[in-house]
PDB file of N, CA and C in Angstrom:
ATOM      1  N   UNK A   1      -4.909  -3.192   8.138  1.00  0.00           N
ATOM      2  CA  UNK A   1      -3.909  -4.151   8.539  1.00  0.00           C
ATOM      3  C   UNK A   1      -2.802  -3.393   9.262  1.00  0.00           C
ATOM      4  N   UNK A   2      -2.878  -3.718  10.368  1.00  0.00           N
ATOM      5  CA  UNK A   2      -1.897  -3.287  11.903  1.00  0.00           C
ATOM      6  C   UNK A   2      -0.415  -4.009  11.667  1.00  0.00           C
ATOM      7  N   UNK A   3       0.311  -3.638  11.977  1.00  0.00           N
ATOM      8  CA  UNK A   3       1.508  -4.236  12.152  1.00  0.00           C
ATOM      9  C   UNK A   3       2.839  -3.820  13.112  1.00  0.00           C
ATOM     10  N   UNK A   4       3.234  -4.786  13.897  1.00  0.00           N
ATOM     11  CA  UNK A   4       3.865  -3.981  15.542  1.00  0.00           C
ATOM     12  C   UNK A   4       5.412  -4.114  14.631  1.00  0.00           C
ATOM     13  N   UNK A   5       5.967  -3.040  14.449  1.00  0.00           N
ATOM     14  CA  UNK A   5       7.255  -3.200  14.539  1.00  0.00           C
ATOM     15  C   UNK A   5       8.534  -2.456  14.933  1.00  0.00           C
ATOM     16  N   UNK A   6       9.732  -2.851  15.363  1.00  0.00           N
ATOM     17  CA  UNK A   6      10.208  -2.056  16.187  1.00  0.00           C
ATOM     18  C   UNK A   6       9.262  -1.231  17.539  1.00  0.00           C
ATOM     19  N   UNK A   7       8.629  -1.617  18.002  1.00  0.00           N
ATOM     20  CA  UNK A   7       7.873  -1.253  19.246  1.00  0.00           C
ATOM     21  C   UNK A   7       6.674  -0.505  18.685  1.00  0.00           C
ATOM     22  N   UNK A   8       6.646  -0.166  17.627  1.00  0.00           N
ATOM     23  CA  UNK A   8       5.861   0.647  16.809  1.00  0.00           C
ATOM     24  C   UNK A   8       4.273  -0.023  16.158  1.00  0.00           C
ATOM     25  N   UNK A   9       2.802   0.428  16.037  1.00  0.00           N
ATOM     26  CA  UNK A   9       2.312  -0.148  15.478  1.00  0.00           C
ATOM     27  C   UNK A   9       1.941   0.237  14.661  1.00  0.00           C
ATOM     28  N   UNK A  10       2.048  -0.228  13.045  1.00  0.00           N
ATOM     29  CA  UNK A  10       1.843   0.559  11.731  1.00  0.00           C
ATOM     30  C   UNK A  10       1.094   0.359  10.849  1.00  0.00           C
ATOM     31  N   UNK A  11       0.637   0.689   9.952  1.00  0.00           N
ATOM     32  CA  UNK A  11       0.157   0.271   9.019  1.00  0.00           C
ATOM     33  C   UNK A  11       0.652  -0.135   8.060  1.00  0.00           C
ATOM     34  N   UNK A  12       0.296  -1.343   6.720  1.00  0.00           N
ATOM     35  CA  UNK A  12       0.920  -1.566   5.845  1.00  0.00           C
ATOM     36  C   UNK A  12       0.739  -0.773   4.347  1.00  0.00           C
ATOM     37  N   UNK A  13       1.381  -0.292   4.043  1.00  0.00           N
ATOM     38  CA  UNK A  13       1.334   0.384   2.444  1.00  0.00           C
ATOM     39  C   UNK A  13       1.543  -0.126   1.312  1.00  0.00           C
ATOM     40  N   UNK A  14       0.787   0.351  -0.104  1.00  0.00           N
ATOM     41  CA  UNK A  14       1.677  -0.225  -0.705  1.00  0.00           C
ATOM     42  C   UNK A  14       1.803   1.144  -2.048  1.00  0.00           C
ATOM     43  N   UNK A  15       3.061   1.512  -2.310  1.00  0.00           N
ATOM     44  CA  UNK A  15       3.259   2.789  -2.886  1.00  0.00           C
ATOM     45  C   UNK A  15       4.066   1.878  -4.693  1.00  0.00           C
ATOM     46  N   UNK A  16       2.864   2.720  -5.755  1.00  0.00           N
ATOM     47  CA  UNK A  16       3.243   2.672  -6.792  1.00  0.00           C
ATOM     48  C   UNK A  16       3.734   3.829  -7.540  1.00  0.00           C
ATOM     49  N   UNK A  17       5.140   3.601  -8.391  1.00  0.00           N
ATOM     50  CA  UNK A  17       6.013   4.306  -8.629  1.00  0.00           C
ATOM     51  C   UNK A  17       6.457   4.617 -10.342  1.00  0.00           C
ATOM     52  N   UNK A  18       6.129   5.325 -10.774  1.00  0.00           N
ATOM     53  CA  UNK A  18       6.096   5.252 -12.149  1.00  0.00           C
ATOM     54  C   UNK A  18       7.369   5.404 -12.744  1.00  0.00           C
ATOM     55  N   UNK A  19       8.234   4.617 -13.016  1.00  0.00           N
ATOM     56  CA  UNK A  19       9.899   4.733 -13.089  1.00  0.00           C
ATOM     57  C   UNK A  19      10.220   4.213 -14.890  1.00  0.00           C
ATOM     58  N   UNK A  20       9.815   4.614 -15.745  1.00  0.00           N
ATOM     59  CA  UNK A  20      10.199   4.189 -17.179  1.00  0.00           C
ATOM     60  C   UNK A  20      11.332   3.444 -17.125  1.00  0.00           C
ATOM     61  N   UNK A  21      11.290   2.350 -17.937  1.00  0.00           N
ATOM     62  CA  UNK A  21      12.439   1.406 -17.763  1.00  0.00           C
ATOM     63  C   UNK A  21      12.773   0.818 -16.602  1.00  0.00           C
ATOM     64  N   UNK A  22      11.689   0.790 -15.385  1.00  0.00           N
ATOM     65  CA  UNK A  22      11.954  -0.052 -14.247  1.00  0.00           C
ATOM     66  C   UNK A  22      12.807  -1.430 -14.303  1.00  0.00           C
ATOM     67  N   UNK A  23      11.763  -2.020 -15.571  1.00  0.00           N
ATOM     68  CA  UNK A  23      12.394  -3.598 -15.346  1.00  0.00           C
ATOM     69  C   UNK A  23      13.808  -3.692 -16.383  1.00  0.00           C
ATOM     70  N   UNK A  24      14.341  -2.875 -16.521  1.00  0.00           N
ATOM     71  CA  UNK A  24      15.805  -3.036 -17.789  1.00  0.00           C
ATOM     72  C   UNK A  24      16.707  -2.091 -16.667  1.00  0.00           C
ATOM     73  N   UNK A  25      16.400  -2.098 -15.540  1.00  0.00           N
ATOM     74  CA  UNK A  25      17.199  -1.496 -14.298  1.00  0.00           C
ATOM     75  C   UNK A  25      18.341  -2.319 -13.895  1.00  0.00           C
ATOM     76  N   UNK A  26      19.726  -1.604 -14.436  1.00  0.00           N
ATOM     77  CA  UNK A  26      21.332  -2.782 -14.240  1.00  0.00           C
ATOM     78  C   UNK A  26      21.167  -2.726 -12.238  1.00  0.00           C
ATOM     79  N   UNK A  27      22.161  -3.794 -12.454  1.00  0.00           N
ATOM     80  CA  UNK A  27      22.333  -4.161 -10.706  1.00  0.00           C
ATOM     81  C   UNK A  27      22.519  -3.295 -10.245  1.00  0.00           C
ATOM     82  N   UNK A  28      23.891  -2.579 -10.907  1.00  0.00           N
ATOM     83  CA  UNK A  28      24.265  -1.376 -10.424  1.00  0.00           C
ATOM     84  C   UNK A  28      22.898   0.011 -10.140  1.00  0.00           C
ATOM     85  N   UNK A  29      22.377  -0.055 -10.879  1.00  0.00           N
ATOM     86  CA  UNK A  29      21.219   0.988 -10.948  1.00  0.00           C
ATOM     87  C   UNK A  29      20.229   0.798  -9.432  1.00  0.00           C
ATOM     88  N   UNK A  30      20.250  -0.398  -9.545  1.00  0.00           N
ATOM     89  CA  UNK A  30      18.917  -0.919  -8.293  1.00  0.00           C
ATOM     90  C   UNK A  30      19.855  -0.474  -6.637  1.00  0.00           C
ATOM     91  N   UNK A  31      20.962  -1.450  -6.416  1.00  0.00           N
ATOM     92  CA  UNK A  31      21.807  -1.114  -5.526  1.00  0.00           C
ATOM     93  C   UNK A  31      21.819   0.605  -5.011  1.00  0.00           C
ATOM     94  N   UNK A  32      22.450   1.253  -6.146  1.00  0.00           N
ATOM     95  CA  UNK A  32      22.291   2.706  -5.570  1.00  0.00           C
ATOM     96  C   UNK A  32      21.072   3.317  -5.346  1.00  0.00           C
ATOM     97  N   UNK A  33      19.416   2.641  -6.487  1.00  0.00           N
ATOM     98  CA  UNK A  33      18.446   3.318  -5.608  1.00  0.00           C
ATOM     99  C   UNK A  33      18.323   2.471  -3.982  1.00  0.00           C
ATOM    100  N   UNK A  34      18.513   1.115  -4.124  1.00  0.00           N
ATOM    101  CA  UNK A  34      18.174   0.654  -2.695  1.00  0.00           C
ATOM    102  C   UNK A  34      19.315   1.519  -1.531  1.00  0.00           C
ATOM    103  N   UNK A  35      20.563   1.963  -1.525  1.00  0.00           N
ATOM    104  CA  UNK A  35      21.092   2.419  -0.832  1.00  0.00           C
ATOM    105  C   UNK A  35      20.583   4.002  -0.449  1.00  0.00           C
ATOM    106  N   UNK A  36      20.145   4.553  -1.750  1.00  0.00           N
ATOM    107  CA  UNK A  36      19.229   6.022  -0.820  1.00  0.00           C
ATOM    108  C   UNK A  36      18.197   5.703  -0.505  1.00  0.00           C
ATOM    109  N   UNK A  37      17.850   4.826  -0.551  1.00  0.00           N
ATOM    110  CA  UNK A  37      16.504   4.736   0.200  1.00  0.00           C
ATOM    111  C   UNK A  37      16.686   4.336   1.112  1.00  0.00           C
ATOM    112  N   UNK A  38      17.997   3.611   1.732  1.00  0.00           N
ATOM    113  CA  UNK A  38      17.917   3.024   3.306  1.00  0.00           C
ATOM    114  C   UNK A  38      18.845   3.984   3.728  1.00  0.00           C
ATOM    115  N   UNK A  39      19.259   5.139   3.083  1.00  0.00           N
ATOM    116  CA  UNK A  39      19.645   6.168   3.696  1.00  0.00           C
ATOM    117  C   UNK A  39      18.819   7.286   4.051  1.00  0.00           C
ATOM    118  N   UNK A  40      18.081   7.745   3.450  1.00  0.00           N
ATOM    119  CA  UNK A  40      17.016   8.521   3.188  1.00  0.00           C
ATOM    120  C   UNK A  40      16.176   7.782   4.802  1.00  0.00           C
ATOM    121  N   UNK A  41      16.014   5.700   4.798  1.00  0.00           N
ATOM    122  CA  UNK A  41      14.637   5.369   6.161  1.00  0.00           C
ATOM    123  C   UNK A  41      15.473   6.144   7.173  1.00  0.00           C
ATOM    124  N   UNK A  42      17.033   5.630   7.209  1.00  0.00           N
ATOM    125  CA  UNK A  42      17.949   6.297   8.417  1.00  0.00           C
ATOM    126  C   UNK A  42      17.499   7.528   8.819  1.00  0.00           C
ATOM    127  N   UNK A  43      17.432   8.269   8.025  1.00  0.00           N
ATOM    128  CA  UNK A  43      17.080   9.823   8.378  1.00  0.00           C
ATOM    129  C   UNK A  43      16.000  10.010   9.024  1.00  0.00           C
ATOM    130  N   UNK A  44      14.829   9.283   8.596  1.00  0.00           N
ATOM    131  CA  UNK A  44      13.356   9.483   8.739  1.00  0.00           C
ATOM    132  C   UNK A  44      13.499   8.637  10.490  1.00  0.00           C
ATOM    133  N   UNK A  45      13.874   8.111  10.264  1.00  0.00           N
ATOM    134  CA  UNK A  45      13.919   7.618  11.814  1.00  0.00           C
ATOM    135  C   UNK A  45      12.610   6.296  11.880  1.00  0.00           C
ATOM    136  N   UNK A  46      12.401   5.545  13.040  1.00  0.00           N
ATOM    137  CA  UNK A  46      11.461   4.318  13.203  1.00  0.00           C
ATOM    138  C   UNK A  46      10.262   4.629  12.741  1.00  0.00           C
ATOM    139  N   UNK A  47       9.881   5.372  11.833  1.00  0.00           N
ATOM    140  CA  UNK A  47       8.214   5.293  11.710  1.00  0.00           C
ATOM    141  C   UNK A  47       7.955   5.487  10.500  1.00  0.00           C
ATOM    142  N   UNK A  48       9.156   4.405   9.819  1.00  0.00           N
ATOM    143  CA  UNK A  48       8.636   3.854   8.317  1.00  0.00           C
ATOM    144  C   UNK A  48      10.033   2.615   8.275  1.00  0.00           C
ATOM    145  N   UNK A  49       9.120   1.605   7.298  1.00  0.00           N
ATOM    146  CA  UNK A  49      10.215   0.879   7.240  1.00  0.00           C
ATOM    147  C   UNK A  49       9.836  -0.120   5.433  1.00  0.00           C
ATOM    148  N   UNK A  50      10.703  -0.305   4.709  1.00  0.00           N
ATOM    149  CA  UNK A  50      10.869  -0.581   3.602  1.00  0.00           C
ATOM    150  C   UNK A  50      10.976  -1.976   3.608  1.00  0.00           C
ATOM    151  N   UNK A  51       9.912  -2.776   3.088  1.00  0.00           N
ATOM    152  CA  UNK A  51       9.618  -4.213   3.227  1.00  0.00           C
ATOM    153  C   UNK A  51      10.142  -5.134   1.678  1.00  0.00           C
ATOM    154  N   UNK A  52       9.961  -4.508   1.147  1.00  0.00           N
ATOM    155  CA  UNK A  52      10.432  -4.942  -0.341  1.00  0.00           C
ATOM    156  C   UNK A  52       9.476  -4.340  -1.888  1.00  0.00           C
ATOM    157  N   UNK A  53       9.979  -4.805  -2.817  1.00  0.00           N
ATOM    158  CA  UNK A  53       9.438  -4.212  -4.130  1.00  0.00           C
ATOM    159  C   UNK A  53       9.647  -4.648  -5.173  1.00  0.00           C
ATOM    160  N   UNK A  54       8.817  -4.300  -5.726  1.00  0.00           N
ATOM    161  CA  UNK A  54       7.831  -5.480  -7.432  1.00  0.00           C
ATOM    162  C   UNK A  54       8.481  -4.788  -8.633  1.00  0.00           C
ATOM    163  N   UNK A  55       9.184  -5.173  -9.155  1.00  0.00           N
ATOM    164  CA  UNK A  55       9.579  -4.278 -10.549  1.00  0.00           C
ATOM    165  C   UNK A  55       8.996  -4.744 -11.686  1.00  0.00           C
ATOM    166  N   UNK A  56       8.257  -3.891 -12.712  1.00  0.00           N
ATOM    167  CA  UNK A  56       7.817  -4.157 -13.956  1.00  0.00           C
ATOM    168  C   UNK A  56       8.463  -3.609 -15.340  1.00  0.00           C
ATOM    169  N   UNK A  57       7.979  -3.320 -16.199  1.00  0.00           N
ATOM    170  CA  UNK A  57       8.462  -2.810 -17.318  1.00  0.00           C
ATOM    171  C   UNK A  57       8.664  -1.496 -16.803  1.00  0.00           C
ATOM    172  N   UNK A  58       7.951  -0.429 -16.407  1.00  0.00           N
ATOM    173  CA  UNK A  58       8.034   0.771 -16.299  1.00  0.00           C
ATOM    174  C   UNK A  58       7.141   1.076 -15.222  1.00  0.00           C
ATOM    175  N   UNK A  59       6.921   0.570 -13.449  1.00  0.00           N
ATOM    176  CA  UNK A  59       6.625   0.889 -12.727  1.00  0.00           C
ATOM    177  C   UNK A  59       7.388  -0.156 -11.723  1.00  0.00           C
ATOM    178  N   UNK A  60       7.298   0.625 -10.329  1.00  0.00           N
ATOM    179  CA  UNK A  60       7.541  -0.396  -9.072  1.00  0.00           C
ATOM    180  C   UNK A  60       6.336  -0.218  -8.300  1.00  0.00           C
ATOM    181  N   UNK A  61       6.487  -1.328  -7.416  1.00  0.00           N
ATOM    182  CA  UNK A  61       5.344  -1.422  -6.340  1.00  0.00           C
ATOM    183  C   UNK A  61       6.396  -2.236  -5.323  1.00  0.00           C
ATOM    184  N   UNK A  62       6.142  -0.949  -3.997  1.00  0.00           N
ATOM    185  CA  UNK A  62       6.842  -0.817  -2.972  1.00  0.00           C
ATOM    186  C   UNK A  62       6.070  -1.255  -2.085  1.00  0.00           C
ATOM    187  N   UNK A  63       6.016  -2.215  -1.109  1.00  0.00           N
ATOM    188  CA  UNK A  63       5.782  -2.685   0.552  1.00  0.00           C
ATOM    189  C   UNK A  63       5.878  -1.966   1.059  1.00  0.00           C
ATOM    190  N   UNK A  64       5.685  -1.442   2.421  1.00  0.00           N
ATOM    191  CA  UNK A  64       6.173  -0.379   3.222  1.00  0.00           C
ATOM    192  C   UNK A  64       5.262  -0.276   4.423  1.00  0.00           C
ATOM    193  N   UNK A  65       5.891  -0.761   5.636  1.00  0.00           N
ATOM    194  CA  UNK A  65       5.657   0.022   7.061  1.00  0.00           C
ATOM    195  C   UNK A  65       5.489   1.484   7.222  1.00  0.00           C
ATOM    196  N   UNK A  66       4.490   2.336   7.554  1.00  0.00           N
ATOM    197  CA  UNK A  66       4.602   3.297   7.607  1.00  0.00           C
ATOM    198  C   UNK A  66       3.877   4.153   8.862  1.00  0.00           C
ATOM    199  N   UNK A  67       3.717   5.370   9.469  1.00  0.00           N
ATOM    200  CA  UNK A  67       3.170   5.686  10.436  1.00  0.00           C
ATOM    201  C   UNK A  67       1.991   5.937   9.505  1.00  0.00           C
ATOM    202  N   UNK A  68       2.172   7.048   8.440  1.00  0.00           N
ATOM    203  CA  UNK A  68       1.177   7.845   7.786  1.00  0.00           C
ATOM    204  C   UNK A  68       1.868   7.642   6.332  1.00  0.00           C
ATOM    205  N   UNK A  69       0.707   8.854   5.484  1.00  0.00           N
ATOM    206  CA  UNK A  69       1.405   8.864   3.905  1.00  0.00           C
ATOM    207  C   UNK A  69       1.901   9.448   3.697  1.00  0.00           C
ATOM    208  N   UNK A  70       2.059  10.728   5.178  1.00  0.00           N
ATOM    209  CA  UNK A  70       3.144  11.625   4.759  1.00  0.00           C
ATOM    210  C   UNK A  70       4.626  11.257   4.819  1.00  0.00           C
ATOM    211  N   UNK A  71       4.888  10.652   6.004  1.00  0.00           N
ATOM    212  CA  UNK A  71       6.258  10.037   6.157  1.00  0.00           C
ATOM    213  C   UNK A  71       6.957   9.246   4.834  1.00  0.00           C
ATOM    214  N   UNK A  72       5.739   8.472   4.040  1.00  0.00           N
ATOM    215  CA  UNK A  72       6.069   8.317   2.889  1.00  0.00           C
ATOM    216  C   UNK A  72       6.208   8.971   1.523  1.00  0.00           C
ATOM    217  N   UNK A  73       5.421   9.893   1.655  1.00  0.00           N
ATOM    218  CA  UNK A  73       5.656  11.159   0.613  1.00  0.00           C
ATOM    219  C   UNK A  73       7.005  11.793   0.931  1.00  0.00           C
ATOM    220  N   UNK A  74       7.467  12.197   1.915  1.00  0.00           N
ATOM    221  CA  UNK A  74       8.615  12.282   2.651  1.00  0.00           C
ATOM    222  C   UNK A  74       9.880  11.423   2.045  1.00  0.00           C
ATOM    223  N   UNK A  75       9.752  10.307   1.994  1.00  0.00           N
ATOM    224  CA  UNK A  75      10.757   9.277   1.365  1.00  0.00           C
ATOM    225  C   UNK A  75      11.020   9.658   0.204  1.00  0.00           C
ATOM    226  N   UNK A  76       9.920   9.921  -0.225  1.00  0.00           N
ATOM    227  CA  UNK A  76       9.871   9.836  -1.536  1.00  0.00           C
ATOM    228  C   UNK A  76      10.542  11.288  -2.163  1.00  0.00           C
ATOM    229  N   UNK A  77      10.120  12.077  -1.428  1.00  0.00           N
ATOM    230  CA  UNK A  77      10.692  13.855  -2.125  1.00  0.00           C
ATOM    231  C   UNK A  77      12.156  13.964  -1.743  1.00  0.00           C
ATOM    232  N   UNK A  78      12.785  13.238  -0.077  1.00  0.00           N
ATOM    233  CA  UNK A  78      14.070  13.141   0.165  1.00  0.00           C
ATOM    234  C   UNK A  78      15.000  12.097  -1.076  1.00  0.00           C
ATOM    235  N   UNK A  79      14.364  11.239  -1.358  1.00  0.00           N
ATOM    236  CA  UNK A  79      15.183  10.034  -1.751  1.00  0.00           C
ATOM    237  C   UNK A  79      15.127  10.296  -3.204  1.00  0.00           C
ATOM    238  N   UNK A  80      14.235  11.267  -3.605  1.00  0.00           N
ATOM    239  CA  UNK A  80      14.340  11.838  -5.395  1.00  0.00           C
ATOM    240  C   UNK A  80      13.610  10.999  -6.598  1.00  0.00           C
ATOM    241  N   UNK A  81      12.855  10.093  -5.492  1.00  0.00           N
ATOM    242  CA  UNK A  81      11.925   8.858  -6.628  1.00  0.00           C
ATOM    243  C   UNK A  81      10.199   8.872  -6.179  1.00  0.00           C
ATOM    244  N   UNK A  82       9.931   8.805  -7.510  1.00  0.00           N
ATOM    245  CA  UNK A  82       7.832   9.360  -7.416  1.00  0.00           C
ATOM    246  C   UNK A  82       7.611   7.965  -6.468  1.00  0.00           C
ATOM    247  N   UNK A  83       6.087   8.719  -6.313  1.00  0.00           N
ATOM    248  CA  UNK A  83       5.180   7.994  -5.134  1.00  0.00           C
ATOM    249  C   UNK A  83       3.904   8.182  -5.782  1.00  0.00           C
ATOM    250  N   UNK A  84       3.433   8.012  -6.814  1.00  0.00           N
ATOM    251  CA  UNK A  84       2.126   8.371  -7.712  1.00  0.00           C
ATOM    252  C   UNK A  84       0.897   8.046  -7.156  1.00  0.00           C
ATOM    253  N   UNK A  85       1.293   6.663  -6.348  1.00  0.00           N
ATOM    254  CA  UNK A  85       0.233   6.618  -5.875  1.00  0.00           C
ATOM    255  C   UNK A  85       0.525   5.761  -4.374  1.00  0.00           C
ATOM    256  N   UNK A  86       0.082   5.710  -3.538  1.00  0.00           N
ATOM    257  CA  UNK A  86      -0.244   5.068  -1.752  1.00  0.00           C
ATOM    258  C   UNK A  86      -1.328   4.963  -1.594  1.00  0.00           C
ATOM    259  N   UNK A  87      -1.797   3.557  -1.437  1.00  0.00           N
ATOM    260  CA  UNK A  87      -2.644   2.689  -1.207  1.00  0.00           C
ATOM    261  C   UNK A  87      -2.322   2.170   0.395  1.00  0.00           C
ATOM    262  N   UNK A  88      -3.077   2.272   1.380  1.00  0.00           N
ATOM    263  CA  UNK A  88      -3.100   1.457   2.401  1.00  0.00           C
ATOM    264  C   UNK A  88      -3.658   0.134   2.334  1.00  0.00           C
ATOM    265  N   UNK A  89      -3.487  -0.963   2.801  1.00  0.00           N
ATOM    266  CA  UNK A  89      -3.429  -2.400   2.810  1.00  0.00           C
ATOM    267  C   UNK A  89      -3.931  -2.284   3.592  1.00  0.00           C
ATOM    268  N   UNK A  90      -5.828  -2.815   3.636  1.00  0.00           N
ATOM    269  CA  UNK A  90      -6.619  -3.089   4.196  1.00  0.00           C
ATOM    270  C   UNK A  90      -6.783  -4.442   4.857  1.00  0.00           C
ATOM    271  N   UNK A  91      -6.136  -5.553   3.710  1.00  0.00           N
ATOM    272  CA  UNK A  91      -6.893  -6.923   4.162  1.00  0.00           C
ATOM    273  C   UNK A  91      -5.489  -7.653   3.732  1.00  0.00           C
ATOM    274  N   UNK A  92      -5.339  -8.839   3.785  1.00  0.00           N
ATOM    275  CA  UNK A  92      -4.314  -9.680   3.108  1.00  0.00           C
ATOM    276  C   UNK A  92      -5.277 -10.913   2.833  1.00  0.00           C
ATOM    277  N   UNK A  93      -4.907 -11.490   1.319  1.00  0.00           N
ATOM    278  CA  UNK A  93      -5.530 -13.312   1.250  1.00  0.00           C
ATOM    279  C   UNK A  93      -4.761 -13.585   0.536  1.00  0.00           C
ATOM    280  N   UNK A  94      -4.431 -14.994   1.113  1.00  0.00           N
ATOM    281  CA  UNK A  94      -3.000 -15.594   0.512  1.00  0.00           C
ATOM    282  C   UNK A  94      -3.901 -16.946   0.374  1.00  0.00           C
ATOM    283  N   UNK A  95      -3.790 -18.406  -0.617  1.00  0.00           N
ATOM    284  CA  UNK A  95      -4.152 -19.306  -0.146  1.00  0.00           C
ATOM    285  C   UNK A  95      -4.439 -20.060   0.755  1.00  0.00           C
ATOM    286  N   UNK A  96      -3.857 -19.974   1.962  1.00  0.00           N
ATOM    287  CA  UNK A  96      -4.241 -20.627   3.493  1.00  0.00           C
ATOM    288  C   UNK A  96      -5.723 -20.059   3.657  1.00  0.00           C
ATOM    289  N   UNK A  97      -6.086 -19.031   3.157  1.00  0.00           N
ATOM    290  CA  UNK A  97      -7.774 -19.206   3.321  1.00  0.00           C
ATOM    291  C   UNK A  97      -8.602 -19.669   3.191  1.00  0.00           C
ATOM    292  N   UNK A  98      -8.146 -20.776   1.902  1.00  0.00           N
ATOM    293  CA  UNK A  98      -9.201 -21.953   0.970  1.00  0.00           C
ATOM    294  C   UNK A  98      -8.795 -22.760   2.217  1.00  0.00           C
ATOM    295  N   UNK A  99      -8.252 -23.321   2.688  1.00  0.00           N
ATOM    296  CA  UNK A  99      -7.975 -24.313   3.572  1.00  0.00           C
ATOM    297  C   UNK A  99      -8.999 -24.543   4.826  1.00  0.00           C
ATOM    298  N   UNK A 100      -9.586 -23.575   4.884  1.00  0.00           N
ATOM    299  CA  UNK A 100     -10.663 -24.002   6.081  1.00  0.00           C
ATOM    300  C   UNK A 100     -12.017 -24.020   5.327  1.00  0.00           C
ATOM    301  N   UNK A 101     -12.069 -24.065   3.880  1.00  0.00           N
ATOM    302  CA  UNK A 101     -13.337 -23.609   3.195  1.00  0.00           C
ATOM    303  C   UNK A 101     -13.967 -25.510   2.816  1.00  0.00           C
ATOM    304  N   UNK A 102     -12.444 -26.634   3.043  1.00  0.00           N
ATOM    305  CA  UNK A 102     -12.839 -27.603   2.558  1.00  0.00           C
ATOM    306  C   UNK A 102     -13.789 -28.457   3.804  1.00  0.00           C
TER     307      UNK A 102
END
């Protein structure tokens, strides 16, 4: 799964993050990780971009535009938070697929 953005065409990721106590994370806590991390994309420059993220008890699962997995391993060693695992996003199915099945 291709994706054009900022003039760029990327692939979609999706990076799981092993963070103990993810989901008991205060506002305050989330805010300052979301602010190094959009300090940290600044740095990295157009060839990654941070789409959003899943919080659980004790992991996240991150969206992510990316060129490669290094640029995201990259994020991840600048910005001081694991990347355990990167999965590329092969396919997407959302319900609108049953819709042509009737």
């Amino acid at each position: 799964m291709m994706i054009r953005t900022r003039g760029l065409l990327m692939p979609k990721f999706l990076i799981e993050r092993e963070i103990p106590g993810a989901g008991n994370m205060t506002s305050e806590q989330l805010q300052a990780a979301a602010m190094k991390s959009v300090e940290v994309l600044k740095e990295l420059g157009p060839g990654i971009q941070w789409l959003h993220s899943y919080f659980t008890d004790n992991k996240v699962y991150c969206v992510y535009l990316a060129a490669d997995e290094n640029i995201i391993l990259e994020h991840a060693r600048r910005g001081g938070f694991p990347a355990n695992r990167i999965s590329r996003v092969r396919q997407l199915l959302d319900p609108s697929a049953a819709e042509g099945a009737a």
